[in-house]
Protein backbone atom coordinates (compact mmCIF):
# COMPACT_ATOMS: atom_id res chain seq x y z
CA UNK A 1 47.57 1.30 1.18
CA UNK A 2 51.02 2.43 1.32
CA UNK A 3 53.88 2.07 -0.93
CA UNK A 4 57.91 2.45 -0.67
CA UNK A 5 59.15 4.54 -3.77
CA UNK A 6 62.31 3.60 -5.19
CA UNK A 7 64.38 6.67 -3.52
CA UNK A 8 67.95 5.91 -5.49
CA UNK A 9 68.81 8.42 -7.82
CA UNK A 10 71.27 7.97 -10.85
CA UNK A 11 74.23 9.41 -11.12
CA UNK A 12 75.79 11.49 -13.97
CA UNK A 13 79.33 13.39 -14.31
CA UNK A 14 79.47 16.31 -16.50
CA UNK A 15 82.55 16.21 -19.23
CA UNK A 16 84.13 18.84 -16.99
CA UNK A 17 83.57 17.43 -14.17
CA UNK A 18 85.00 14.22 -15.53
CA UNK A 19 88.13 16.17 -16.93
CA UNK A 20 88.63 17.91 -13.72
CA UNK A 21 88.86 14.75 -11.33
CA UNK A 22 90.83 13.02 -13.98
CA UNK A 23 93.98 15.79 -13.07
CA UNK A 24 93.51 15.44 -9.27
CA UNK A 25 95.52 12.97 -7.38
CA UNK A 26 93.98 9.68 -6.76
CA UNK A 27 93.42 10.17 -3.08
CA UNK A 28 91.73 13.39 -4.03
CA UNK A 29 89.46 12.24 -6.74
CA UNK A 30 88.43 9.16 -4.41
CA UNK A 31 87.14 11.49 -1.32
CA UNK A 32 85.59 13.73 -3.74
CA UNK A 33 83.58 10.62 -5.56
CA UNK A 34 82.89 9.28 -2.39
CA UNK A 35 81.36 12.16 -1.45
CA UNK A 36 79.46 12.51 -4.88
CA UNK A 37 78.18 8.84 -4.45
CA UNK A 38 76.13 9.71 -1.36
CA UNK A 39 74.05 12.36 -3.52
CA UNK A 40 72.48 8.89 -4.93
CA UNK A 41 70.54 7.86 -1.90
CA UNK A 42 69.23 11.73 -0.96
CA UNK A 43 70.49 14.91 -2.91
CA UNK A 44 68.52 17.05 -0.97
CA UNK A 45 69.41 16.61 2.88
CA UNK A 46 72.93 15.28 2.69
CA UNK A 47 75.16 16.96 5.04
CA UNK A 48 77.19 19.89 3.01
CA UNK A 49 74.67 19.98 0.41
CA UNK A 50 72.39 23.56 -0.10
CA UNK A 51 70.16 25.15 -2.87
CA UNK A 52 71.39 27.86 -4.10
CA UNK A 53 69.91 30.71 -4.72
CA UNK A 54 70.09 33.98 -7.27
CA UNK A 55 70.96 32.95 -10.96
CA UNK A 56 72.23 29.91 -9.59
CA UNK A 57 68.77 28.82 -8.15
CA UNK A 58 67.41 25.09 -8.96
CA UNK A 59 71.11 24.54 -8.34
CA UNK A 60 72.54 22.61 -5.59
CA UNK A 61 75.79 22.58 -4.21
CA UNK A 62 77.89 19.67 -1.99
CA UNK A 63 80.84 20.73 0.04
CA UNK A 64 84.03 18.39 0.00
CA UNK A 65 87.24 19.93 1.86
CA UNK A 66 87.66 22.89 0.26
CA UNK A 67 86.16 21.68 -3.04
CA UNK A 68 82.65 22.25 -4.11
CA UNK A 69 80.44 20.12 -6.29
CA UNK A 70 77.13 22.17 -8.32
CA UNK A 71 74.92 19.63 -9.16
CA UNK A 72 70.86 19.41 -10.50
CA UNK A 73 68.17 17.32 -10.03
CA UNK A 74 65.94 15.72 -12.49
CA UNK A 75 62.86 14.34 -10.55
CA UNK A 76 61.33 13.29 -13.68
CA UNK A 77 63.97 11.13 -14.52
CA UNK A 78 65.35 10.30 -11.00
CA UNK A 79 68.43 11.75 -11.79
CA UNK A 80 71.30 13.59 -9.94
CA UNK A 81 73.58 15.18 -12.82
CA UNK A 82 76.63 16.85 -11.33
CA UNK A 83 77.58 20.24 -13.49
CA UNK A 84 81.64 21.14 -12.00
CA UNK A 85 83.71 20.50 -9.11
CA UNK A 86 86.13 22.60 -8.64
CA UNK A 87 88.01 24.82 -5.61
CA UNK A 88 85.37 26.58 -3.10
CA UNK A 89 87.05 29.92 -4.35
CA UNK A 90 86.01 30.25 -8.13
CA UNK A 91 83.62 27.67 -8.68
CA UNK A 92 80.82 29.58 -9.03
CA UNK A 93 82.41 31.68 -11.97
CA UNK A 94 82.56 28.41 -14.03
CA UNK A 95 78.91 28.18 -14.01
């Protein structure tokens, strides 16, 4: 007997994350939600995205342009919860 698991995850914006896209451009913050959209259907092997590793590890991060998104993963509750987007240069000091 086989079954087909529901495989879409929720999405959540962090309060940063929220107050960062709210001072981009519109054009901007549209590519970059896009982007952050397509996390729902597979946050693990969507093109751009890696694990990180070190202190940041159970982290993952999504390349947009020359933005970067950290996000996590709750497989308990089916749940993609994105942490800070910000510029590829310093966004790993914010975490």
């Amino acid at each position: 007997m086989s079954f087909e698991k529901n495989s879409m995850y929720s999405l959540r914006l962090s309060k940063r994350t929220a107050k960062f896209l709210s001072k981009l451009d519109k054009n901007t913050t549209t590519r970059i939600l896009d982007k952050i959209e397509l996390l729902k259907a597979d946050p693990y092997h969507l093109p751009g995205a890696k694990q990180l590793t070190g202190h940041l590890e159970g982290l993952y991060r999504l390349r947009i342009g020359n933005y970067r998104a950290v996000y996590e993963i709750n497989e308990k509750g089916h749940i993609v919860i994105v942490l800070v987007v910000g510029p590829r240069g310093d966004i790993y000091n914010k975490l």
